[in-house]
C-alpha atoms as a PDB file:
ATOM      1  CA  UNK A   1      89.970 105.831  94.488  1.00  0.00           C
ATOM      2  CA  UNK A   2      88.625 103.299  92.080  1.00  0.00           C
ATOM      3  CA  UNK A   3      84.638 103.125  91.538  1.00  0.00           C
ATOM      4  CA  UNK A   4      83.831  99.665  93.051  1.00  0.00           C
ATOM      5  CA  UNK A   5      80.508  97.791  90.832  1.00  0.00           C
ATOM      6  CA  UNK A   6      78.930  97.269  93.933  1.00  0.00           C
ATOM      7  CA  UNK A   7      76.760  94.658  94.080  1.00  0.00           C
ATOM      8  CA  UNK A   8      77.715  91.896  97.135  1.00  0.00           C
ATOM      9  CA  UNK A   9      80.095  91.495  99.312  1.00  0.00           C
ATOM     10  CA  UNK A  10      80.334  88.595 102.388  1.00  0.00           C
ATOM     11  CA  UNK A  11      76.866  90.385 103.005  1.00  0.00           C
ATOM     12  CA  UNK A  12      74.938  91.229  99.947  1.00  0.00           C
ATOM     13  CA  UNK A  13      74.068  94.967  99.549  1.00  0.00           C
ATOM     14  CA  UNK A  14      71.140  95.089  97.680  1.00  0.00           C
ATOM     15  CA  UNK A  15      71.400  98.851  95.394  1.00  0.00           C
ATOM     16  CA  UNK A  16      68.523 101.285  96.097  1.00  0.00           C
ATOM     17  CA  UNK A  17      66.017 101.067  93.280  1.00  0.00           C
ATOM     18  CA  UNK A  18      66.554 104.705  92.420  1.00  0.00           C
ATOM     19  CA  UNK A  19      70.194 104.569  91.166  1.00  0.00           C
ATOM     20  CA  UNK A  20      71.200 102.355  87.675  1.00  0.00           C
ATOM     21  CA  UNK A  21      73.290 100.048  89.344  1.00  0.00           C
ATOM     22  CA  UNK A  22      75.868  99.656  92.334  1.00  0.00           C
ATOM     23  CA  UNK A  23      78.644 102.436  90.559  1.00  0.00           C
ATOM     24  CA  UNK A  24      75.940 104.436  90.349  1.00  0.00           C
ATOM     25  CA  UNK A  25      74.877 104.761  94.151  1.00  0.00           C
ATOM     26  CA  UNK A  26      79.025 105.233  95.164  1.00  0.00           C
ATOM     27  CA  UNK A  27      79.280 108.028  92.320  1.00  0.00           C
ATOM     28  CA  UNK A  28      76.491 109.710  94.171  1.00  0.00           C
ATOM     29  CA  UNK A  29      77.157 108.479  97.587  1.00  0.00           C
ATOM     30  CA  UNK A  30      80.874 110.204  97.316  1.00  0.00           C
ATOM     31  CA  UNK A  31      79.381 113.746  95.682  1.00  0.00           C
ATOM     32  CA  UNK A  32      77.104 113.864  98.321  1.00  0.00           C
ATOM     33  CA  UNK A  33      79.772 113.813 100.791  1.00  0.00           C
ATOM     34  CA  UNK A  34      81.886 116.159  99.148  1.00  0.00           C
ATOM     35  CA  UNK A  35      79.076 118.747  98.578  1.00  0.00           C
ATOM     36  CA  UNK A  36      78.256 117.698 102.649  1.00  0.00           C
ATOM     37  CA  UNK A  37      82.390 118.784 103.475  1.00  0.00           C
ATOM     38  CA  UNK A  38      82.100 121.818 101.172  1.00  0.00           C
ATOM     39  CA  UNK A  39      79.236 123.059 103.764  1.00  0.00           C
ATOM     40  CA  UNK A  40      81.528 122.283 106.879  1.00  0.00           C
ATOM     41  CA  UNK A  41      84.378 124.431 104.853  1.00  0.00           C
ATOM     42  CA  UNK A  42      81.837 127.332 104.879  1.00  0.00           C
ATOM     43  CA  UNK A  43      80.519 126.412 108.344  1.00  0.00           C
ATOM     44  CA  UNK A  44      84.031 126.630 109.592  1.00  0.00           C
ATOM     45  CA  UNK A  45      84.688 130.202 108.232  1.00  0.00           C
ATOM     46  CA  UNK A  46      83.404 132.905 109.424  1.00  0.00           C
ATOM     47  CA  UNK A  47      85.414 131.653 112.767  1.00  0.00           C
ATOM     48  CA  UNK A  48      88.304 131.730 110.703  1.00  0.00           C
ATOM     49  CA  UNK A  49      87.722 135.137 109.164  1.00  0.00           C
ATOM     50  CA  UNK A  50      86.877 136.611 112.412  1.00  0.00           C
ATOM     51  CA  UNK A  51      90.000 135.428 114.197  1.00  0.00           C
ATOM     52  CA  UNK A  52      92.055 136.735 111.127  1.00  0.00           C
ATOM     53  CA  UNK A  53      90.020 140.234 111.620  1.00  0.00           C
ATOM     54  CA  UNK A  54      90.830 140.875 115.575  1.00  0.00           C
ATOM     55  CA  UNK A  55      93.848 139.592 114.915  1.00  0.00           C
ATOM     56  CA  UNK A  56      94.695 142.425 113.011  1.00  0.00           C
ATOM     57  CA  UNK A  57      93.052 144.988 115.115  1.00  0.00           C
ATOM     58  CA  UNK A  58      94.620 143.181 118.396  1.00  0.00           C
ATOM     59  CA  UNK A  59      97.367 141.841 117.289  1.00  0.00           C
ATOM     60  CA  UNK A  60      99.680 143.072 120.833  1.00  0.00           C
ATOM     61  CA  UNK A  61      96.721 141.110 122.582  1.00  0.00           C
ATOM     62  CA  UNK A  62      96.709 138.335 120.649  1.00  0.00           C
ATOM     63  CA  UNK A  63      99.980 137.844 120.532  1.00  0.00           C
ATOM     64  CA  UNK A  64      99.940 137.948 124.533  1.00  0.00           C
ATOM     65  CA  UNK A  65      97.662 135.877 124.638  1.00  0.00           C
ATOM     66  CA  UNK A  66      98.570 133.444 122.294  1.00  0.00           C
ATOM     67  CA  UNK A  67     101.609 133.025 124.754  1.00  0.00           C
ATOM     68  CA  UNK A  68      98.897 131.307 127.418  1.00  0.00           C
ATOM     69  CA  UNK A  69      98.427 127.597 125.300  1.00  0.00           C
ATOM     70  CA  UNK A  70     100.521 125.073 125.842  1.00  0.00           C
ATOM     71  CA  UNK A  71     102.371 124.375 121.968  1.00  0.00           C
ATOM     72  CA  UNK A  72     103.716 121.198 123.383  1.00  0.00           C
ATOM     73  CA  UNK A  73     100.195 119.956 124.161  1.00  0.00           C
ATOM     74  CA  UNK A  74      98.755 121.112 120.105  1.00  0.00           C
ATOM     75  CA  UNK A  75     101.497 119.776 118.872  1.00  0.00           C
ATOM     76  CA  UNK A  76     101.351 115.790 120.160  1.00  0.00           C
ATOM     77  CA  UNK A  77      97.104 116.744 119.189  1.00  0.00           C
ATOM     78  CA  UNK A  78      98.802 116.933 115.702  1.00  0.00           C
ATOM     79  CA  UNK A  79     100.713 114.078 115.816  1.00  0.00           C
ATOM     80  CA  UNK A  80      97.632 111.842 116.957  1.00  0.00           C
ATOM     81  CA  UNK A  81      95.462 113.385 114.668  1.00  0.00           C
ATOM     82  CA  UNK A  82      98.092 112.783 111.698  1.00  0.00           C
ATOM     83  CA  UNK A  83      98.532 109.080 112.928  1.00  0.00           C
ATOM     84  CA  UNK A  84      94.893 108.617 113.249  1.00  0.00           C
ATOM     85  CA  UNK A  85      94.681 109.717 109.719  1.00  0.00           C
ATOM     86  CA  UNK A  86      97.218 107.160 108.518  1.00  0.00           C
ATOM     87  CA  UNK A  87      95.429 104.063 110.202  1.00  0.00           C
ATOM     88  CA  UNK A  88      91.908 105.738 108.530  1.00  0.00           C
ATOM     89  CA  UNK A  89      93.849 105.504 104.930  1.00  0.00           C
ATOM     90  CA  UNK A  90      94.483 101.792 105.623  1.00  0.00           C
ATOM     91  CA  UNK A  91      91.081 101.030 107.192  1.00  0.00           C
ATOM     92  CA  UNK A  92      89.750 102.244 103.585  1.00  0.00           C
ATOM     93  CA  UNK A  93      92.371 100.563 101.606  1.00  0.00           C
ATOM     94  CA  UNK A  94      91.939  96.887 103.671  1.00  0.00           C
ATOM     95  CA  UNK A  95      88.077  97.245 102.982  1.00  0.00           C
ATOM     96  CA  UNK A  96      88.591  97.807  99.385  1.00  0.00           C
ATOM     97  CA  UNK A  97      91.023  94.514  99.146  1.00  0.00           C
ATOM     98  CA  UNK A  98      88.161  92.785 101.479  1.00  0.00           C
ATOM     99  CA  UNK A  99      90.645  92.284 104.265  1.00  0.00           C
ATOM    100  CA  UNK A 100      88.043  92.435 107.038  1.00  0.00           C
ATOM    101  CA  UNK A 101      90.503  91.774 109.956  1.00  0.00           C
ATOM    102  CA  UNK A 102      92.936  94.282 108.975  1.00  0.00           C
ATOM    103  CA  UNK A 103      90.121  96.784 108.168  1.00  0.00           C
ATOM    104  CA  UNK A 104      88.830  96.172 111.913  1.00  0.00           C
ATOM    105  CA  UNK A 105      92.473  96.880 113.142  1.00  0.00           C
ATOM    106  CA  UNK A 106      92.927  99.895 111.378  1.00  0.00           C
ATOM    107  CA  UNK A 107      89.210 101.012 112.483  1.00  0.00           C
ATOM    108  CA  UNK A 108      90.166  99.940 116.067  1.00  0.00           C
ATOM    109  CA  UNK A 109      93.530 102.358 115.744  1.00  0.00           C
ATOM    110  CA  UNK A 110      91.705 105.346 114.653  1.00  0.00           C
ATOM    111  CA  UNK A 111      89.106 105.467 117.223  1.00  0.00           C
ATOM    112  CA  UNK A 112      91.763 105.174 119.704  1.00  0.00           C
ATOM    113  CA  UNK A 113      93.624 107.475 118.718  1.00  0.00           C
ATOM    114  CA  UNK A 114      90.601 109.937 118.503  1.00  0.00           C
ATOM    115  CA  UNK A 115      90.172 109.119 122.070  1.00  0.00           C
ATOM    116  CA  UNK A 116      93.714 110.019 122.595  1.00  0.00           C
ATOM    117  CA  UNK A 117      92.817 113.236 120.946  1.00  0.00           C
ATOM    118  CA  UNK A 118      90.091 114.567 123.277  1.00  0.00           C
ATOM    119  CA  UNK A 119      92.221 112.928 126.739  1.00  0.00           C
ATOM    120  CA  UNK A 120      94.704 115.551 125.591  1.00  0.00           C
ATOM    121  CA  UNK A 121      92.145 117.966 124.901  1.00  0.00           C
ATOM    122  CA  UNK A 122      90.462 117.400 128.096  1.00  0.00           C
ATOM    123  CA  UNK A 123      93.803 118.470 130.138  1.00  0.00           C
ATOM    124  CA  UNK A 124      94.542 121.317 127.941  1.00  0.00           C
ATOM    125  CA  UNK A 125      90.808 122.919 129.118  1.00  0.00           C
ATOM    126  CA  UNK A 126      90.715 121.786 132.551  1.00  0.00           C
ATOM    127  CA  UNK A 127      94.017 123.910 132.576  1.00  0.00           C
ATOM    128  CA  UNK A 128      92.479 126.808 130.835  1.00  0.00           C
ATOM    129  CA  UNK A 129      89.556 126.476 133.406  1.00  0.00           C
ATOM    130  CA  UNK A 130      91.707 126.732 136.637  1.00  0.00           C
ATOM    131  CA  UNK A 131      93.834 129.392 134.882  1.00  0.00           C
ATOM    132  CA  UNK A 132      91.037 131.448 134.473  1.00  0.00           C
ATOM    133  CA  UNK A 133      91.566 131.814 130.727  1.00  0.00           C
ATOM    134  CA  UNK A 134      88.077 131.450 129.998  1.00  0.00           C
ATOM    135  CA  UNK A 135      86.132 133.253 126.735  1.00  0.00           C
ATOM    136  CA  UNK A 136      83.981 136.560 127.354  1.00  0.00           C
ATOM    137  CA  UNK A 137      83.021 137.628 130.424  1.00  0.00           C
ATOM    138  CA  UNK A 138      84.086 134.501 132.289  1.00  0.00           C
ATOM    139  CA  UNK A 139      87.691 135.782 131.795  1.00  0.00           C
ATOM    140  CA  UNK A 140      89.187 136.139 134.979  1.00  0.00           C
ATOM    141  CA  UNK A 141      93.099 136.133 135.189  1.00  0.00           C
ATOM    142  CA  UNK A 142      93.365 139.584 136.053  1.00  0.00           C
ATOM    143  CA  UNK A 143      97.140 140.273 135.636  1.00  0.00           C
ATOM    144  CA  UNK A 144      96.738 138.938 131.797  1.00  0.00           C
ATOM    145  CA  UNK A 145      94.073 140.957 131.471  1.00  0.00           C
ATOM    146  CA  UNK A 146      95.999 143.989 132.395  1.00  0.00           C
ATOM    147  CA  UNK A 147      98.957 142.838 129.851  1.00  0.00           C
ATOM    148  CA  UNK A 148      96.464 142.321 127.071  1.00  0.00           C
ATOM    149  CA  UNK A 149      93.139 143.982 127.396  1.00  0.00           C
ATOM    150  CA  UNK A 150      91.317 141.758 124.403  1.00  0.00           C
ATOM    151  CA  UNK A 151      92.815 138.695 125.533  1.00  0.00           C
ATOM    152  CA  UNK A 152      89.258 137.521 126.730  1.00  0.00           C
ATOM    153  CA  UNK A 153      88.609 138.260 122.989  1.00  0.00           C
ATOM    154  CA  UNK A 154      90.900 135.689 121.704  1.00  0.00           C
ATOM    155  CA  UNK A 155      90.001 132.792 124.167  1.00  0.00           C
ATOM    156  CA  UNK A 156      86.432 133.332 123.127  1.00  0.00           C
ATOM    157  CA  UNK A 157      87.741 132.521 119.444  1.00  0.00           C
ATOM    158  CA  UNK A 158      90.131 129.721 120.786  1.00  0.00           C
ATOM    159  CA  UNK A 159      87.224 127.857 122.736  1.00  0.00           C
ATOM    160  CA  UNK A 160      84.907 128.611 119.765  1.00  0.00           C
ATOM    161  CA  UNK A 161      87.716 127.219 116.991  1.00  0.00           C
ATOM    162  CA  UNK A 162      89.218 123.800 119.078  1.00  0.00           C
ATOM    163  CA  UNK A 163      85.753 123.369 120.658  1.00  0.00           C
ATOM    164  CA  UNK A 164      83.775 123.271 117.011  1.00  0.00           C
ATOM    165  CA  UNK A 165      86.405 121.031 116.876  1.00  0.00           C
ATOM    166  CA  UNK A 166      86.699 118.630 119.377  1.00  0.00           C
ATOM    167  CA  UNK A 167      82.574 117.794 118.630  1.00  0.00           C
ATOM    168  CA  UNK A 168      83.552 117.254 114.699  1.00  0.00           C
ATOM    169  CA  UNK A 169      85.826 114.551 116.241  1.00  0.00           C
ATOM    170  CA  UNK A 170      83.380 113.547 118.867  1.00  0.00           C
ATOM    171  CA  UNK A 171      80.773 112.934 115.774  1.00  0.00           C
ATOM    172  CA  UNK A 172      83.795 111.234 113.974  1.00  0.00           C
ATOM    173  CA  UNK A 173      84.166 108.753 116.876  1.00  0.00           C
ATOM    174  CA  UNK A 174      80.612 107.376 116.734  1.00  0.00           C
ATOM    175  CA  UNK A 175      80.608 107.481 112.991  1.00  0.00           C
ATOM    176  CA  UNK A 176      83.975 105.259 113.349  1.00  0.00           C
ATOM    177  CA  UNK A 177      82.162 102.823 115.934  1.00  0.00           C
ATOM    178  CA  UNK A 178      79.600 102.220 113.684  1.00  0.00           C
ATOM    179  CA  UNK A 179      81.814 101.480 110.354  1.00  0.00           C
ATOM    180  CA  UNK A 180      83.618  99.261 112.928  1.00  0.00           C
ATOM    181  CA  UNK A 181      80.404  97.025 114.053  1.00  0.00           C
ATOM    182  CA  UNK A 182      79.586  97.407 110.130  1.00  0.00           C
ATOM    183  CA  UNK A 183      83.327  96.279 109.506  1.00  0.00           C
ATOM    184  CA  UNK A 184      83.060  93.260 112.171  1.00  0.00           C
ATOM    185  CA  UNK A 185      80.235  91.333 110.476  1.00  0.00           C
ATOM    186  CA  UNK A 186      82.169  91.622 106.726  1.00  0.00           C
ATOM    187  CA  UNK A 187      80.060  93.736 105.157  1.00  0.00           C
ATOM    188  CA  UNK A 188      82.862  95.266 103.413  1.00  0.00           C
ATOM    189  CA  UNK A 189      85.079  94.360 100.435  1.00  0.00           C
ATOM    190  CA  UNK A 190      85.840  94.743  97.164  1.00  0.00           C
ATOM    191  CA  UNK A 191      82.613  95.447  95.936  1.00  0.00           C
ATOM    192  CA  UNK A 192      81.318  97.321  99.047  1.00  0.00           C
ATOM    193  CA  UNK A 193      83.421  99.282 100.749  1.00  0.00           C
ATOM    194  CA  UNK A 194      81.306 103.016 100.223  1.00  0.00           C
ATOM    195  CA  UNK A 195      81.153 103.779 104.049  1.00  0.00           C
ATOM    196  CA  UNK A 196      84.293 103.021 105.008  1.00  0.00           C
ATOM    197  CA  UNK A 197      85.592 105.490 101.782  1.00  0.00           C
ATOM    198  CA  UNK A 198      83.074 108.273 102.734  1.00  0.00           C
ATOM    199  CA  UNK A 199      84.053 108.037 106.760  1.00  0.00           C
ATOM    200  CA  UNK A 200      87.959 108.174 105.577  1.00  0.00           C
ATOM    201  CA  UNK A 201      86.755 111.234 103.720  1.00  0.00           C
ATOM    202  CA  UNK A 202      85.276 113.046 107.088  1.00  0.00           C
ATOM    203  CA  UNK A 203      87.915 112.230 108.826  1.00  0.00           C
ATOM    204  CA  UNK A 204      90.617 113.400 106.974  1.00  0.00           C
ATOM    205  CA  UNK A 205      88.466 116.633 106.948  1.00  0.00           C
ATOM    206  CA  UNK A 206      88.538 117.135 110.641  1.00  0.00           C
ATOM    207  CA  UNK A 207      92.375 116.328 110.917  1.00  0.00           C
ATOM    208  CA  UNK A 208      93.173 118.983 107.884  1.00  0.00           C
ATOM    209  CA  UNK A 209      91.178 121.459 110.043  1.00  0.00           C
ATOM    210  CA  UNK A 210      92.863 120.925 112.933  1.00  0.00           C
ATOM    211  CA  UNK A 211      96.409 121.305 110.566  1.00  0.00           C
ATOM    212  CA  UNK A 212      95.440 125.063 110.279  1.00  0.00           C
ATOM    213  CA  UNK A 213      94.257 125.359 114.013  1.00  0.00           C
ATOM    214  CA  UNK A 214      97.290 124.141 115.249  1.00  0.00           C
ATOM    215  CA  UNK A 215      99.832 127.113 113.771  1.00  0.00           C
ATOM    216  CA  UNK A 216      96.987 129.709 113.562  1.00  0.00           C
ATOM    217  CA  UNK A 217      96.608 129.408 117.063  1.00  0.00           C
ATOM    218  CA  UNK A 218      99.121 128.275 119.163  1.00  0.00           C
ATOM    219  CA  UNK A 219     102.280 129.372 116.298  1.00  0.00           C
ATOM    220  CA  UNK A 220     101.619 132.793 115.332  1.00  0.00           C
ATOM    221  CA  UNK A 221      98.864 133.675 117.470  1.00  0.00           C
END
């Protein structure tokens, strides 16, 4: 996206005296973001390399167990999370052509569907729970356990993997309300808009993780 000369918008932003000017502060704004999502990439994988590892050992297990989630469930999770990233695209494009109503509808749309996200999220544990599909020693579905002897193994990973997760999106949601309150006064437009880009940028993070989660664990698992 274009590098806004950000000086004012319907609220003035005033540039922190330690950058040159307004292009200046979103140039470094945006790196700093990107450097901050390179260090979620590395904070998300070891999980992924470990899952990939017992996989391999386990793979009879994990396959059994794999059999246990619901694909139905992770796949509308994709759909939302896809949807939400659509309305987060427009929420960044409206604030860059200062249309503050259409920004707060497109703000309003994501968070919902975020929401929408965890509901799901919340019925696809509290299923696990009564199951007795639980990580560690808290397995207890004993004729499962008997069919795939490290299938306690790959629940720990599944609740370790969605459950990372689920809190990026939690974070994502209070991020969101706060761009929204932010969004609701017009502090955004043309020549503000740095927030609003840098949340877009998060949140398209979280959904791309959950775009491998999805296959890698309820697909091929």
């Amino acid at each position: 996206m274009s590098s806004p000369h950000q000086s004012s918008s319907s609220v003035e932003h005033h540039v922190a005296h330690h950058f040159k000017d307004g292009e200046h502060e979103f140039l470094t704004a945006k790196q700093g973001m990107w450097l901050f999502l390179l260090q979620e990439v590395l904070f998300f994988s070891p999980l992924f390399v470990g899952y990939f590892i017992f996989r391999h050992m386990y793979y009879h297990d994990f396959h059994v167990a794999a059999q246990q989630l619901d694909w139905v469930m992770g796949a509308v999770n994709t759909v939302i999370l896809i949807s939400s990233s659509f309305t987060m695209a427009r929420a960044v494009s409206n604030a860059q052509k200062g249309k503050r109503e259409e920004t707060v509808e497109a703000l309003l749309f994501t968070i919902l569907f975020a929401f929408g996200f965890l509901v799901v999220k919340y019925l696809e544990y509290s299923h696990k729970i009564h199951a007795g599909t639980l990580p560690g020693h808290f397995f207890h579905d004993a004729e499962l356990l008997k069919a795939a002897p490290h299938a306690p193994l790959f629940f720990t990973f599944y609740f370790a993997m969605t459950g990372l997760h689920a809190i990026h999106v939690i974070g994502g949601i209070g991020i969101l309300i706060w761009i929204l309150m932010r969004a609701r006064r017009g502090e955004f437009g043309p020549k503000y808009f740095t927030p609003v880009e840098l949340t877009g940028l998060y949140w398209h993070f979280v959904d791309l993780v959950w775009i491998y989660l999805f296959p890698l664990l309820y697909l091929v698992g």
